[in-house]
PDB file of N, CA and C in Angstrom:
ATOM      1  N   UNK A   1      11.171  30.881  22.507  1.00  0.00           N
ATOM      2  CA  UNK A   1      11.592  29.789  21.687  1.00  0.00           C
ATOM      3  C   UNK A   1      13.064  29.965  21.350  1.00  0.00           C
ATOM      4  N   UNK A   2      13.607  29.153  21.669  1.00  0.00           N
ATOM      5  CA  UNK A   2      15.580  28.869  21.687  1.00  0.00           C
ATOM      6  C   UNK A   2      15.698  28.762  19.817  1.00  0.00           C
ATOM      7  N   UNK A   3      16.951  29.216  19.611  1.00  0.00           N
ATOM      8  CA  UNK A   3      17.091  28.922  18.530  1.00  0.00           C
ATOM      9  C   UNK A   3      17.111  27.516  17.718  1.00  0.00           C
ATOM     10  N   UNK A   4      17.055  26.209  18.333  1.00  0.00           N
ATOM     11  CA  UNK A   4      17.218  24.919  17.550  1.00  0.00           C
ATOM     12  C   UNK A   4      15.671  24.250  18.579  1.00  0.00           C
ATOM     13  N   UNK A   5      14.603  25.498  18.666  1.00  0.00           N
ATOM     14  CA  UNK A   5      13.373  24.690  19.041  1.00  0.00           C
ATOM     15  C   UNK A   5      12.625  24.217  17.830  1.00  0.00           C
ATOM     16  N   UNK A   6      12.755  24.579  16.481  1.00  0.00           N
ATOM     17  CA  UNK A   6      12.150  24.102  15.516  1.00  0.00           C
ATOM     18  C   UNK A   6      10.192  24.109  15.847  1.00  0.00           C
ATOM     19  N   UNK A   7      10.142  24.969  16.452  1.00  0.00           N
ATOM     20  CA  UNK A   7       8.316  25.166  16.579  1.00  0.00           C
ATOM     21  C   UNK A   7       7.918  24.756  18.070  1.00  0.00           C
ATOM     22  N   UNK A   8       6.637  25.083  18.454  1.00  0.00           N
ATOM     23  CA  UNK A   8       6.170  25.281  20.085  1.00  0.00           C
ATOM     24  C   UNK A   8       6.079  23.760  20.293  1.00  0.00           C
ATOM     25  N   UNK A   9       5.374  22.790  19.411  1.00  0.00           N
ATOM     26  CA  UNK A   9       4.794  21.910  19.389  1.00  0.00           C
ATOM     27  C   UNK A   9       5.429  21.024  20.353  1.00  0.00           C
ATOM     28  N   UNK A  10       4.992  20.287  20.934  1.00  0.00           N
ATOM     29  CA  UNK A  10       5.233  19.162  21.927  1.00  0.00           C
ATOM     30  C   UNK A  10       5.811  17.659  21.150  1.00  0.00           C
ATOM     31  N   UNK A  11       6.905  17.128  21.577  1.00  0.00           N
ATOM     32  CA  UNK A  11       6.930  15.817  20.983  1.00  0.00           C
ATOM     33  C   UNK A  11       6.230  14.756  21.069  1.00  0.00           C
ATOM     34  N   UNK A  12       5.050  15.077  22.189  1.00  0.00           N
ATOM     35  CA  UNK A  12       4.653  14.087  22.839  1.00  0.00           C
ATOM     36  C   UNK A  12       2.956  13.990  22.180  1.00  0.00           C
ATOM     37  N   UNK A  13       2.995  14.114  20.871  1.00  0.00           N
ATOM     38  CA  UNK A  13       1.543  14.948  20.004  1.00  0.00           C
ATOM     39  C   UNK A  13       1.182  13.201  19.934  1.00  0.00           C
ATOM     40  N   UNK A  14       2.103  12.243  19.559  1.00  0.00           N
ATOM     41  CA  UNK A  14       1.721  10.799  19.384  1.00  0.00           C
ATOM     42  C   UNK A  14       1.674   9.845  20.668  1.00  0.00           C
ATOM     43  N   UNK A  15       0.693   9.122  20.537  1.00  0.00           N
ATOM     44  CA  UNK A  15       0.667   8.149  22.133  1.00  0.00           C
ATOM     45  C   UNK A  15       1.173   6.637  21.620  1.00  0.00           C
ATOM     46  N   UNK A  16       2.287   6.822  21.391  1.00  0.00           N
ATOM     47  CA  UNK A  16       2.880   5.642  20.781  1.00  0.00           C
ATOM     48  C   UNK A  16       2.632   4.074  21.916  1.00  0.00           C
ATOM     49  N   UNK A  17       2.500   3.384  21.062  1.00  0.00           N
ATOM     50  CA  UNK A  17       2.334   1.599  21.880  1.00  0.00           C
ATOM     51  C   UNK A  17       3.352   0.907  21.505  1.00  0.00           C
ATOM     52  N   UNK A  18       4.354   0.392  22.053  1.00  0.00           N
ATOM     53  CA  UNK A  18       5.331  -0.333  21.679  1.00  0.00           C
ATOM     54  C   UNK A  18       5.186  -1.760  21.627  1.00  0.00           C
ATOM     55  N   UNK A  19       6.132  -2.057  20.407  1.00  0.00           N
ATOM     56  CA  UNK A  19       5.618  -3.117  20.104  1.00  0.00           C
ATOM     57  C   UNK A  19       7.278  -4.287  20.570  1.00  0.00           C
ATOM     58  N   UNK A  20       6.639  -4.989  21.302  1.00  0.00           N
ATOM     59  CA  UNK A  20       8.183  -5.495  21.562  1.00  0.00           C
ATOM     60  C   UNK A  20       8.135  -6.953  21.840  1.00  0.00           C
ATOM     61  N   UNK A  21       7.064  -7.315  21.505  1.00  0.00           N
ATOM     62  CA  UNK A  21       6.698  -9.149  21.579  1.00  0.00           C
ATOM     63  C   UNK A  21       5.936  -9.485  21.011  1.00  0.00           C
ATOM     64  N   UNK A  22       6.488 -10.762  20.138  1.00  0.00           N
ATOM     65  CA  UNK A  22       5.804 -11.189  18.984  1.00  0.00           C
ATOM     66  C   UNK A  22       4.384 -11.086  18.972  1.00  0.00           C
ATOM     67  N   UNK A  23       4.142 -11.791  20.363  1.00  0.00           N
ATOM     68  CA  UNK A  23       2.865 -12.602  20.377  1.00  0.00           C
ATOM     69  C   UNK A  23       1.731 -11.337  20.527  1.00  0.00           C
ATOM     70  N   UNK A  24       1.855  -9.903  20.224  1.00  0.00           N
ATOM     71  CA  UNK A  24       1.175  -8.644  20.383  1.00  0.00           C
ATOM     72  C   UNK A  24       0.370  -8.415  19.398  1.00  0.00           C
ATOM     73  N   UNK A  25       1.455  -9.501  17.610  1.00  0.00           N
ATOM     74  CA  UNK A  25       1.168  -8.986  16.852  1.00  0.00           C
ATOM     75  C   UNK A  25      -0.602  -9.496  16.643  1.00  0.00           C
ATOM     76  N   UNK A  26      -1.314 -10.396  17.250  1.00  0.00           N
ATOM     77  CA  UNK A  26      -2.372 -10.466  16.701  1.00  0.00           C
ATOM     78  C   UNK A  26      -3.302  -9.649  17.343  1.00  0.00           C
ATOM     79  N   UNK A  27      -3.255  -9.316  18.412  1.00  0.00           N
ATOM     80  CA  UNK A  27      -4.296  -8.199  19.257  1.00  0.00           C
ATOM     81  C   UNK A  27      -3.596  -7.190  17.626  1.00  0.00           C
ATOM     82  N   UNK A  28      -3.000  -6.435  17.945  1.00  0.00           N
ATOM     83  CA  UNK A  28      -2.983  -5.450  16.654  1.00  0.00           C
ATOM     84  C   UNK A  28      -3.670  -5.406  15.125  1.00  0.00           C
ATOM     85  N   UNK A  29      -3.301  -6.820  14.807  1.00  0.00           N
ATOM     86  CA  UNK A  29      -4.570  -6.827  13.601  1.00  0.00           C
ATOM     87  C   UNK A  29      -5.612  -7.116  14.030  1.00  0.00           C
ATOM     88  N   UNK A  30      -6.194  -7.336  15.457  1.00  0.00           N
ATOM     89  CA  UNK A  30      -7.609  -7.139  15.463  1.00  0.00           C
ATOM     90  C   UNK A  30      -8.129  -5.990  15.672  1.00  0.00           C
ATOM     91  N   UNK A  31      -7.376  -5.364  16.275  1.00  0.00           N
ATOM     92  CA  UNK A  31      -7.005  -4.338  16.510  1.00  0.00           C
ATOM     93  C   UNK A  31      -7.589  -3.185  15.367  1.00  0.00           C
ATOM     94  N   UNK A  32      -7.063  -3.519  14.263  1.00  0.00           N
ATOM     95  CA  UNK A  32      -7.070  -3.416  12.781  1.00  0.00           C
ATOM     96  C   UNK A  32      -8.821  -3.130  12.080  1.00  0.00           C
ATOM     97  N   UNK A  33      -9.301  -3.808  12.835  1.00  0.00           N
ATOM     98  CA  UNK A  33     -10.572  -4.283  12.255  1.00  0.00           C
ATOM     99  C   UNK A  33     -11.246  -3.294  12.760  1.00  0.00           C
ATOM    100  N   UNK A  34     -10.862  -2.424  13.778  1.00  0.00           N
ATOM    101  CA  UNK A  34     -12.165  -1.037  14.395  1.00  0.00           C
ATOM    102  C   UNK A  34     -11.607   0.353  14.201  1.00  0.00           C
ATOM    103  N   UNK A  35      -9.965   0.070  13.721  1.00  0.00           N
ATOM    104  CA  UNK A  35      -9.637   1.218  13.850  1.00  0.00           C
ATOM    105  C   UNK A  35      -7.788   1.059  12.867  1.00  0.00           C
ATOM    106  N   UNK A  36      -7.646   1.823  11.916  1.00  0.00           N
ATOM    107  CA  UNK A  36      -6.412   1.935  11.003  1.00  0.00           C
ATOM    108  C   UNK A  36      -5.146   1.763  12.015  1.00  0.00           C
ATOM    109  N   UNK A  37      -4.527   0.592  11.883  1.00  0.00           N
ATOM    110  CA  UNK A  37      -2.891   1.066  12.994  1.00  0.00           C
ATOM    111  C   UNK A  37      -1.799   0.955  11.979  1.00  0.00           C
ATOM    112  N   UNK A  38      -1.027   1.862  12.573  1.00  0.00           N
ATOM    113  CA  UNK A  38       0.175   2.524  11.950  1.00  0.00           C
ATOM    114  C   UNK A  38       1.712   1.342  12.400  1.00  0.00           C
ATOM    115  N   UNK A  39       1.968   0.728  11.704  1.00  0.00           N
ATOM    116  CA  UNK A  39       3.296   0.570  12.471  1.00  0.00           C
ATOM    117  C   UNK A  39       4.398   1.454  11.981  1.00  0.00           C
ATOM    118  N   UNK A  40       5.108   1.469  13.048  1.00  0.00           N
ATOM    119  CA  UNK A  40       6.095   2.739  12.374  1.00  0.00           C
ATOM    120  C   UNK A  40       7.679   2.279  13.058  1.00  0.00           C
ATOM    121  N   UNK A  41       8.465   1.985  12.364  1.00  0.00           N
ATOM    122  CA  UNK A  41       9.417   1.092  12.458  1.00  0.00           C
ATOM    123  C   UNK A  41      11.068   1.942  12.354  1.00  0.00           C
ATOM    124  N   UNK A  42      11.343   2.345  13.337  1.00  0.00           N
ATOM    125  CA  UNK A  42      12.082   2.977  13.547  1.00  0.00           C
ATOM    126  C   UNK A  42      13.825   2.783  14.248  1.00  0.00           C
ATOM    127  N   UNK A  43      14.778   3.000  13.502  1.00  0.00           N
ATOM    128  CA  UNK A  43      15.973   2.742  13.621  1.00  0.00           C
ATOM    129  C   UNK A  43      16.266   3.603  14.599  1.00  0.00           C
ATOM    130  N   UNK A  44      16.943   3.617  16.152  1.00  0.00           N
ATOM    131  CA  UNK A  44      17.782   4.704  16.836  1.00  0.00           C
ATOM    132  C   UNK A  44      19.123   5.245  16.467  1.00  0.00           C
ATOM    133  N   UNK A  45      19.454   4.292  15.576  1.00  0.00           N
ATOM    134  CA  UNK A  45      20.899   4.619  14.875  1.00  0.00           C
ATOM    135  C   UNK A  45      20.926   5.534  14.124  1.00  0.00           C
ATOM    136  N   UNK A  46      19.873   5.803  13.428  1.00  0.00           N
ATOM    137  CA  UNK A  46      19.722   6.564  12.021  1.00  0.00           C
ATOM    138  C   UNK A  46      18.778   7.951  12.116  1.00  0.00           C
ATOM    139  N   UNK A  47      20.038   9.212  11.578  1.00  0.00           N
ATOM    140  CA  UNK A  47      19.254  10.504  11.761  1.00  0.00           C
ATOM    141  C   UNK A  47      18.496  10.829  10.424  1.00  0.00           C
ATOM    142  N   UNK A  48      18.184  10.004   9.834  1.00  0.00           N
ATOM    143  CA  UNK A  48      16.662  10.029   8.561  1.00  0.00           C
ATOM    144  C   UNK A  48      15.675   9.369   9.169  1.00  0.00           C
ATOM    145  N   UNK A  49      15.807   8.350  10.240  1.00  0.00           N
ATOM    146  CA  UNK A  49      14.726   7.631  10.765  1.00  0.00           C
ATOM    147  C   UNK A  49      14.410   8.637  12.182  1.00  0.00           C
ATOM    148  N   UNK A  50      15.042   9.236  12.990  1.00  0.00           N
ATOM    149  CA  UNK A  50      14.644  10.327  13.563  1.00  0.00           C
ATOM    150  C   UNK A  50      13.916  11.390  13.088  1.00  0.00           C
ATOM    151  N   UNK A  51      14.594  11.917  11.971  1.00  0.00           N
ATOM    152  CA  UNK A  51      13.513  12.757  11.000  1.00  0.00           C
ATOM    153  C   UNK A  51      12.228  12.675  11.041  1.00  0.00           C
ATOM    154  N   UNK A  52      11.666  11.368  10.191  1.00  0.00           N
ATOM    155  CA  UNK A  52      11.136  11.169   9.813  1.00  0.00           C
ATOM    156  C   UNK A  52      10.073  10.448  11.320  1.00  0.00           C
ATOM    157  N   UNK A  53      10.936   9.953  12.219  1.00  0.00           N
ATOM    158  CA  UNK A  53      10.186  10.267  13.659  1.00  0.00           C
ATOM    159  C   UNK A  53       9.020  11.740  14.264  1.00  0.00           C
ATOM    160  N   UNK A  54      10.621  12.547  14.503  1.00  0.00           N
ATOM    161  CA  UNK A  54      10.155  13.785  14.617  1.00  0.00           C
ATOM    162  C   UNK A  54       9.176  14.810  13.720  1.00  0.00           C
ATOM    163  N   UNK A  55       9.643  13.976  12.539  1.00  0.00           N
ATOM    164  CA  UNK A  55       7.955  15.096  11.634  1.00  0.00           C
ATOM    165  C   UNK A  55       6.537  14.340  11.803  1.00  0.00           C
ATOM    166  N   UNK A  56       6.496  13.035  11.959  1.00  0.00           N
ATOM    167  CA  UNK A  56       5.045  12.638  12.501  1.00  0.00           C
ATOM    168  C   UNK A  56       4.607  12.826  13.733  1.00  0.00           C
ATOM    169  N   UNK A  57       5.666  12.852  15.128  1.00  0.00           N
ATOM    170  CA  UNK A  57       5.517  13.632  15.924  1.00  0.00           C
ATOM    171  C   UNK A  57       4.694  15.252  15.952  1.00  0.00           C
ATOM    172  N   UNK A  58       5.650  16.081  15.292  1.00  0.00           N
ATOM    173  CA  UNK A  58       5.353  17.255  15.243  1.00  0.00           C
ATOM    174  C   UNK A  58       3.830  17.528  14.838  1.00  0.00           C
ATOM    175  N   UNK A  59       3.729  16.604  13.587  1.00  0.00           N
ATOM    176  CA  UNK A  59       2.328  16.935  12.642  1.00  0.00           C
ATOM    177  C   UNK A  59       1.317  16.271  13.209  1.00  0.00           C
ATOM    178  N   UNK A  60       1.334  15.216  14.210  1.00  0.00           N
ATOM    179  CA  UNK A  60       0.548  14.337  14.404  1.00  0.00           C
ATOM    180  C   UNK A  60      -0.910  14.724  15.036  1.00  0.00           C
ATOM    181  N   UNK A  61      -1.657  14.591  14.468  1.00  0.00           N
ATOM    182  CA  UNK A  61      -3.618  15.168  14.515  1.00  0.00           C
ATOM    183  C   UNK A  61      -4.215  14.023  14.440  1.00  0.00           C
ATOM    184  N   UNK A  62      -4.078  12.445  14.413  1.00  0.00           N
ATOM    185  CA  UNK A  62      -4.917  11.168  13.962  1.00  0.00           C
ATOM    186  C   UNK A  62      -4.804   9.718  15.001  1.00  0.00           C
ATOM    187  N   UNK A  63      -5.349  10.844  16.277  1.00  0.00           N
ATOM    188  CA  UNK A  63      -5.238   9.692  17.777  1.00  0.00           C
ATOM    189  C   UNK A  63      -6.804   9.107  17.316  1.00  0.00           C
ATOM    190  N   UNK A  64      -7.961   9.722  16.820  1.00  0.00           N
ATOM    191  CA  UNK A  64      -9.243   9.414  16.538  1.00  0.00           C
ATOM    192  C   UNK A  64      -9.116   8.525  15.387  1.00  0.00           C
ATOM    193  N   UNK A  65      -7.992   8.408  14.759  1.00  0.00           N
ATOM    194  CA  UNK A  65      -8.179   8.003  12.792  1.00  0.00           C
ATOM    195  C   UNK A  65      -7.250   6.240  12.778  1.00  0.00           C
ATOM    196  N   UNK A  66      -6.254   6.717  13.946  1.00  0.00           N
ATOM    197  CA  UNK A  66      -4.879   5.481  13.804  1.00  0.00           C
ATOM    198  C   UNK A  66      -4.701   5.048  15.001  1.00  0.00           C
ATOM    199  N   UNK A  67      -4.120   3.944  15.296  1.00  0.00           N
ATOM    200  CA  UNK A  67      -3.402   3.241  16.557  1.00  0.00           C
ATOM    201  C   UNK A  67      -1.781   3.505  15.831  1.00  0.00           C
ATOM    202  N   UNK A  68      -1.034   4.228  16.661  1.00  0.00           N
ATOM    203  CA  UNK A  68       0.470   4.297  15.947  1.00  0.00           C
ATOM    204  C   UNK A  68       1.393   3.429  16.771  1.00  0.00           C
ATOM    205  N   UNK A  69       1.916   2.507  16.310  1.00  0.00           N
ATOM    206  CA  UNK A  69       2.968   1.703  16.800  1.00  0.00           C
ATOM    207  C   UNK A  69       3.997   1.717  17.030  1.00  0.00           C
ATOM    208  N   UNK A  70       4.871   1.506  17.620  1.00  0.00           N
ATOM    209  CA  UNK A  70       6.290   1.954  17.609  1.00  0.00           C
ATOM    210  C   UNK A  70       7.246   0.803  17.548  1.00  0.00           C
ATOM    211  N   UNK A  71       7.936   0.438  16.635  1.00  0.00           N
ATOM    212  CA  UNK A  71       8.413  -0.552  17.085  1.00  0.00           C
ATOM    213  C   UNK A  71      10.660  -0.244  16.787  1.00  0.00           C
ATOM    214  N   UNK A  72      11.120  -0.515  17.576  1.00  0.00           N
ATOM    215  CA  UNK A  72      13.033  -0.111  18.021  1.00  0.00           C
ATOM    216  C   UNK A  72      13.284  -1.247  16.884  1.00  0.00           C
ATOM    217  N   UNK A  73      13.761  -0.828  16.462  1.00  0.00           N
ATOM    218  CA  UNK A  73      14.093  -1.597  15.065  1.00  0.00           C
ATOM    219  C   UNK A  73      15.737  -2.708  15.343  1.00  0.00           C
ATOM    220  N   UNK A  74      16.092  -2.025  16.544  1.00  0.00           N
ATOM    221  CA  UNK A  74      18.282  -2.027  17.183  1.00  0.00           C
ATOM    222  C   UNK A  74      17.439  -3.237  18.477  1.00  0.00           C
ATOM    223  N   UNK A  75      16.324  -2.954  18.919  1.00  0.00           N
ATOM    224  CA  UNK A  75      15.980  -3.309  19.877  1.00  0.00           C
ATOM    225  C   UNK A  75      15.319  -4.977  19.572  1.00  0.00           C
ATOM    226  N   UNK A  76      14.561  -4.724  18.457  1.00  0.00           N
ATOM    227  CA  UNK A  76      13.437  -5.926  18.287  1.00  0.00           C
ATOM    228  C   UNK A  76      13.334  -6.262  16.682  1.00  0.00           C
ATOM    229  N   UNK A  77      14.568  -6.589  16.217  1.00  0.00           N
ATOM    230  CA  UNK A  77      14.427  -6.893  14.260  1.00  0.00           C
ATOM    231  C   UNK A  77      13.951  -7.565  13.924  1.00  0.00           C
ATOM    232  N   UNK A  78      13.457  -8.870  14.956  1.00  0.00           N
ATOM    233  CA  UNK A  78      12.699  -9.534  14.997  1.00  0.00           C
ATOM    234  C   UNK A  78      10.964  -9.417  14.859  1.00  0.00           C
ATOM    235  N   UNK A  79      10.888  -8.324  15.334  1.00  0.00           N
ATOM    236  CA  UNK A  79       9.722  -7.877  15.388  1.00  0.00           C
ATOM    237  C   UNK A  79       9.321  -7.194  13.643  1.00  0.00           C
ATOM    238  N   UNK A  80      10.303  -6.324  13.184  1.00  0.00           N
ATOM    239  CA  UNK A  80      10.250  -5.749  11.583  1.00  0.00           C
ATOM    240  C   UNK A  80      10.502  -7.072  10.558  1.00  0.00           C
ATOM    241  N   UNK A  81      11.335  -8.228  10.809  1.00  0.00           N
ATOM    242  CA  UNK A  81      10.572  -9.382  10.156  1.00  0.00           C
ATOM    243  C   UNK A  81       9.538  -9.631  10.108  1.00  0.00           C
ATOM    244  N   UNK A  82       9.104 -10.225  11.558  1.00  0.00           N
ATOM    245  CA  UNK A  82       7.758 -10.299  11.357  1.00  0.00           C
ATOM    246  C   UNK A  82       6.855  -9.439  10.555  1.00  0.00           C
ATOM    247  N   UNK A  83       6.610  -8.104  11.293  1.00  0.00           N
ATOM    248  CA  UNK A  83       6.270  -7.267   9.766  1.00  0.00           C
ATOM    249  C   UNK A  83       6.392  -7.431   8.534  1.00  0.00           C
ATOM    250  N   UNK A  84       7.001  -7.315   8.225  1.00  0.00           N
ATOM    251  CA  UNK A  84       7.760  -7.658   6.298  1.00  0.00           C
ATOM    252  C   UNK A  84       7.217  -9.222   6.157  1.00  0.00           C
ATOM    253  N   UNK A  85       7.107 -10.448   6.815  1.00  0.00           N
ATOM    254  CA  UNK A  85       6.596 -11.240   6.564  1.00  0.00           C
ATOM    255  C   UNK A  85       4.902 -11.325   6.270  1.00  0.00           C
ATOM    256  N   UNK A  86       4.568 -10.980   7.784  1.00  0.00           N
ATOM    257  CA  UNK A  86       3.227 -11.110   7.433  1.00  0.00           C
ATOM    258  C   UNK A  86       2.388  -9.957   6.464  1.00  0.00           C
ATOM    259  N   UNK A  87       2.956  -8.759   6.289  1.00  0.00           N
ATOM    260  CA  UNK A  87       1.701  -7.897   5.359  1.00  0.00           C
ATOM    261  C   UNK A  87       3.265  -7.906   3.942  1.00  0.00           C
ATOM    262  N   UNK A  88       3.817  -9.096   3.553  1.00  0.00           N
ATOM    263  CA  UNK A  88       4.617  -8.673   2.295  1.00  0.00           C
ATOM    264  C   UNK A  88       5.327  -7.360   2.146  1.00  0.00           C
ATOM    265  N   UNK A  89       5.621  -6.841   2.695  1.00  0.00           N
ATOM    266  CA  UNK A  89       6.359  -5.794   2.441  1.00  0.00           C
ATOM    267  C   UNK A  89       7.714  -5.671   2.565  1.00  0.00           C
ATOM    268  N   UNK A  90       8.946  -4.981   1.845  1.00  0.00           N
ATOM    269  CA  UNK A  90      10.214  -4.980   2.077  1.00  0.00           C
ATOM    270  C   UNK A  90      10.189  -4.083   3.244  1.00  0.00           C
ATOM    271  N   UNK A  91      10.968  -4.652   3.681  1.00  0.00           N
ATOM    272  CA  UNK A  91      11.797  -3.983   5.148  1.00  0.00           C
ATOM    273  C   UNK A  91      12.591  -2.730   4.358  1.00  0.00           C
ATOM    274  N   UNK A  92      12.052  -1.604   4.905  1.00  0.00           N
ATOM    275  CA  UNK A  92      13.035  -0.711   5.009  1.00  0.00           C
ATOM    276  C   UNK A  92      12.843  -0.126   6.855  1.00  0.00           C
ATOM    277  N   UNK A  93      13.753   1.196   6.790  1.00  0.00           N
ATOM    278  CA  UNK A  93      13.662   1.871   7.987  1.00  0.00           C
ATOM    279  C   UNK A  93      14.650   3.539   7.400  1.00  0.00           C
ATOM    280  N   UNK A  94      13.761   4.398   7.774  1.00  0.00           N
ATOM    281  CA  UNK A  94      12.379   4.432   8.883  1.00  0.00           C
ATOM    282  C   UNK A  94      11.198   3.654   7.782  1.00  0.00           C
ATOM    283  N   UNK A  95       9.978   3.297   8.467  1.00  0.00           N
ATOM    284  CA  UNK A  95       9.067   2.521   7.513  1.00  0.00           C
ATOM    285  C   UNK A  95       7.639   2.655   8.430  1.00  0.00           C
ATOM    286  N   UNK A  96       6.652   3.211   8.077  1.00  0.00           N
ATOM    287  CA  UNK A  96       5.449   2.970   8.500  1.00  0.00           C
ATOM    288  C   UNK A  96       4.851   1.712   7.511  1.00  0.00           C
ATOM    289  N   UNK A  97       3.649   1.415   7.917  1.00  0.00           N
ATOM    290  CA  UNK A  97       3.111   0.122   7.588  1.00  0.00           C
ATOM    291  C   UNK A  97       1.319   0.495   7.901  1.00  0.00           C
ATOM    292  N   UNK A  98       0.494   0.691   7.242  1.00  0.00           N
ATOM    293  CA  UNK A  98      -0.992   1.066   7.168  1.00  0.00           C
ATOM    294  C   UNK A  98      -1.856  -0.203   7.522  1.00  0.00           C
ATOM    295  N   UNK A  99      -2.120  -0.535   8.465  1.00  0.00           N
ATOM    296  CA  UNK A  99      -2.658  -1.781   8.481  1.00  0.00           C
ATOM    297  C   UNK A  99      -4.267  -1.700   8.835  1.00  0.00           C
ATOM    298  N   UNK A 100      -5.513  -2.251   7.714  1.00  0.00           N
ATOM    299  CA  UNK A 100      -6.783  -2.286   8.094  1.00  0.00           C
ATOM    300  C   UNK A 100      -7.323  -3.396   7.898  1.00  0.00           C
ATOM    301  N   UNK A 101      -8.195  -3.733   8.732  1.00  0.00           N
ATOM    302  CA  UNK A 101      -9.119  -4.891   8.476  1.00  0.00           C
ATOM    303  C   UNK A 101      -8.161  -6.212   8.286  1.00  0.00           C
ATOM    304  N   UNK A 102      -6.953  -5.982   8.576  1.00  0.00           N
ATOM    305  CA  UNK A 102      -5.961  -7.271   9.059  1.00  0.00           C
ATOM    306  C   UNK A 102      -4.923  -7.296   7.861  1.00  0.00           C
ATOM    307  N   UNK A 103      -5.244  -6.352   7.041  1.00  0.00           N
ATOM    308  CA  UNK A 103      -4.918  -5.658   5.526  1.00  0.00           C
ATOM    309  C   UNK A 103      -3.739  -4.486   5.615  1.00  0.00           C
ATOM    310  N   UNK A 104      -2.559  -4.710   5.185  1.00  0.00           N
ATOM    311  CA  UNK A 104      -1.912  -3.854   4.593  1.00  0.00           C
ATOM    312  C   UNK A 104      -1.994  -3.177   3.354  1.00  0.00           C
ATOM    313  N   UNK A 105      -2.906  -1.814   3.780  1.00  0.00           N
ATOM    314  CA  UNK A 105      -3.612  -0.788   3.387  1.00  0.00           C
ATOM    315  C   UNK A 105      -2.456   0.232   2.054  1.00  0.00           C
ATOM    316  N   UNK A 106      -0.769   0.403   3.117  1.00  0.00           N
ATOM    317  CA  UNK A 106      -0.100   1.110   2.579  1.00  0.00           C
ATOM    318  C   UNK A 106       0.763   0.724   3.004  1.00  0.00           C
ATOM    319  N   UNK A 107       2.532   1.507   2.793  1.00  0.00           N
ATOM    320  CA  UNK A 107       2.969   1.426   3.230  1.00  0.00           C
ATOM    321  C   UNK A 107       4.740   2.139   2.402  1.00  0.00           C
ATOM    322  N   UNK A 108       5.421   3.037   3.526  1.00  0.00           N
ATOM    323  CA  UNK A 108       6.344   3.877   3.000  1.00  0.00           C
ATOM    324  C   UNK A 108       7.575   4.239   3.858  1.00  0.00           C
ATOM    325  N   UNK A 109       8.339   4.914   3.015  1.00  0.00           N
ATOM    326  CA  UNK A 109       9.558   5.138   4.038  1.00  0.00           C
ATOM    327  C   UNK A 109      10.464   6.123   4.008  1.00  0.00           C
ATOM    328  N   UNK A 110      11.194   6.321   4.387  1.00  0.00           N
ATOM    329  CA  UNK A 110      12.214   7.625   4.290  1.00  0.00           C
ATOM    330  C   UNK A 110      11.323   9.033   4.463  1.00  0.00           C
ATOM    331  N   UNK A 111      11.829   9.723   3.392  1.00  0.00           N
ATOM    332  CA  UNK A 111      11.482  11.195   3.196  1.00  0.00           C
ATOM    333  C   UNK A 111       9.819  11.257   2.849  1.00  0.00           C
ATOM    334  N   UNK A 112       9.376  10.088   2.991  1.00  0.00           N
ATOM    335  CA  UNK A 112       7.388  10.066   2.437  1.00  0.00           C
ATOM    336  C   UNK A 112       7.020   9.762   3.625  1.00  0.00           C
ATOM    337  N   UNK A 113       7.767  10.047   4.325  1.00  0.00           N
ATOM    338  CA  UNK A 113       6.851   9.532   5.609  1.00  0.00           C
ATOM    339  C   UNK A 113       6.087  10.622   6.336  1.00  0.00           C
ATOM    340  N   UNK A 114       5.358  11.018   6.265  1.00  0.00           N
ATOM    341  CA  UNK A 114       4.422  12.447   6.939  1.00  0.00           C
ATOM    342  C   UNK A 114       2.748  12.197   7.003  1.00  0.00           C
ATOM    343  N   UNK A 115       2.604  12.678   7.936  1.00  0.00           N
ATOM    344  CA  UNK A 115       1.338  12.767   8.699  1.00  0.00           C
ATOM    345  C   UNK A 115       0.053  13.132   6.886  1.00  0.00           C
ATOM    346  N   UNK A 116       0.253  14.040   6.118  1.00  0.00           N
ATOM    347  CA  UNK A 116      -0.295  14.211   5.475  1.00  0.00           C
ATOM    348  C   UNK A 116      -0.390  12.667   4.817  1.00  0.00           C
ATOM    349  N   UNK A 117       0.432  12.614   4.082  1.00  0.00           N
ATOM    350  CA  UNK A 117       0.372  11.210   3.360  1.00  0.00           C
ATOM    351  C   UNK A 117      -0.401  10.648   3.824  1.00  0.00           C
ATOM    352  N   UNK A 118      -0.185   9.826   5.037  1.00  0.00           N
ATOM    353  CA  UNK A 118      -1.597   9.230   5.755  1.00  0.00           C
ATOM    354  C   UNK A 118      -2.891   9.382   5.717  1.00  0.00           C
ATOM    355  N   UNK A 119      -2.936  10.680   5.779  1.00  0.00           N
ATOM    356  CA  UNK A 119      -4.193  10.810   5.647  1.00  0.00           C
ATOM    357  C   UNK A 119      -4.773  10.568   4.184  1.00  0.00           C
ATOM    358  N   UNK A 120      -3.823  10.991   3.323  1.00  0.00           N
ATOM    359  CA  UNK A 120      -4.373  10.566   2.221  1.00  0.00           C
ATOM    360  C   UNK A 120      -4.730   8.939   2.040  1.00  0.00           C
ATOM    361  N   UNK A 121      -3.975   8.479   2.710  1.00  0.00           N
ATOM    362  CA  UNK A 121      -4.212   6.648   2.694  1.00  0.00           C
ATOM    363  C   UNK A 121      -5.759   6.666   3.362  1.00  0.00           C
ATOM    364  N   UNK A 122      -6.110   7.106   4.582  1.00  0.00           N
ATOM    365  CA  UNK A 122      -7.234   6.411   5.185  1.00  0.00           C
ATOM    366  C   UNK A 122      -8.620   6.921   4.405  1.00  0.00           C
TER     367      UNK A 122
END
């Protein structure tokens, strides 16, 4: 392990689904209805929204519990409106979004963003 490996773990612990057209968003809240999905709304510009990338990465144990979303925030802002419109929530970034039963369950950002937390939500 190199000195700036920060742990063995693989980045690749999340099977992220990207979200990059509107019309996706309703398979996802049905989506919603069998199984908790995560949107997770992420800036490439910003090294707090990498952070906060890389620690749900790292920690990530809840492929059985969540559908995790990914959505480029530089790429598709259109898409984090939509979000913030339909489950009420302010737009921030980085920003997950808890979505069940077509229901925004939770929802957080910055430095609260970790795999534990979640779990405490579901």
């Amino acid at each position: 392990m190199g000195l700036f490996s920060f742990g063995s773990k693989s980045h690749q612990n999340v099977k992220w689904v990207h979200f990059s057209d509107e019309q996706q968003l309703s398979q996802f809240i049905e989506e919603s209805n069998h199984k908790t999905v995560m949107f997770f709304k992420h800036s490439t510009r910003c090294s707090i929204s990498s952070m906060a990338k890389s620690r749900l990465e790292n920690d990530w144990d809840l492929d059985e519990e969540v559908t995790p979303i990914y959505v480029d925030l530089i790429a598709h802002r259109n898409i984090s409106n939509l979000l913030a419109d339909k489950f009420a929530v302010q737009h921030e970034s980085p920003q997950i979004i808890l979505v069940k039963d077509g229901i925004s369950i939770y929802d957080t950002s910055h430095n609260q963003i970790s795999v534990g937390d979640i779990k405490n939500q579901l």
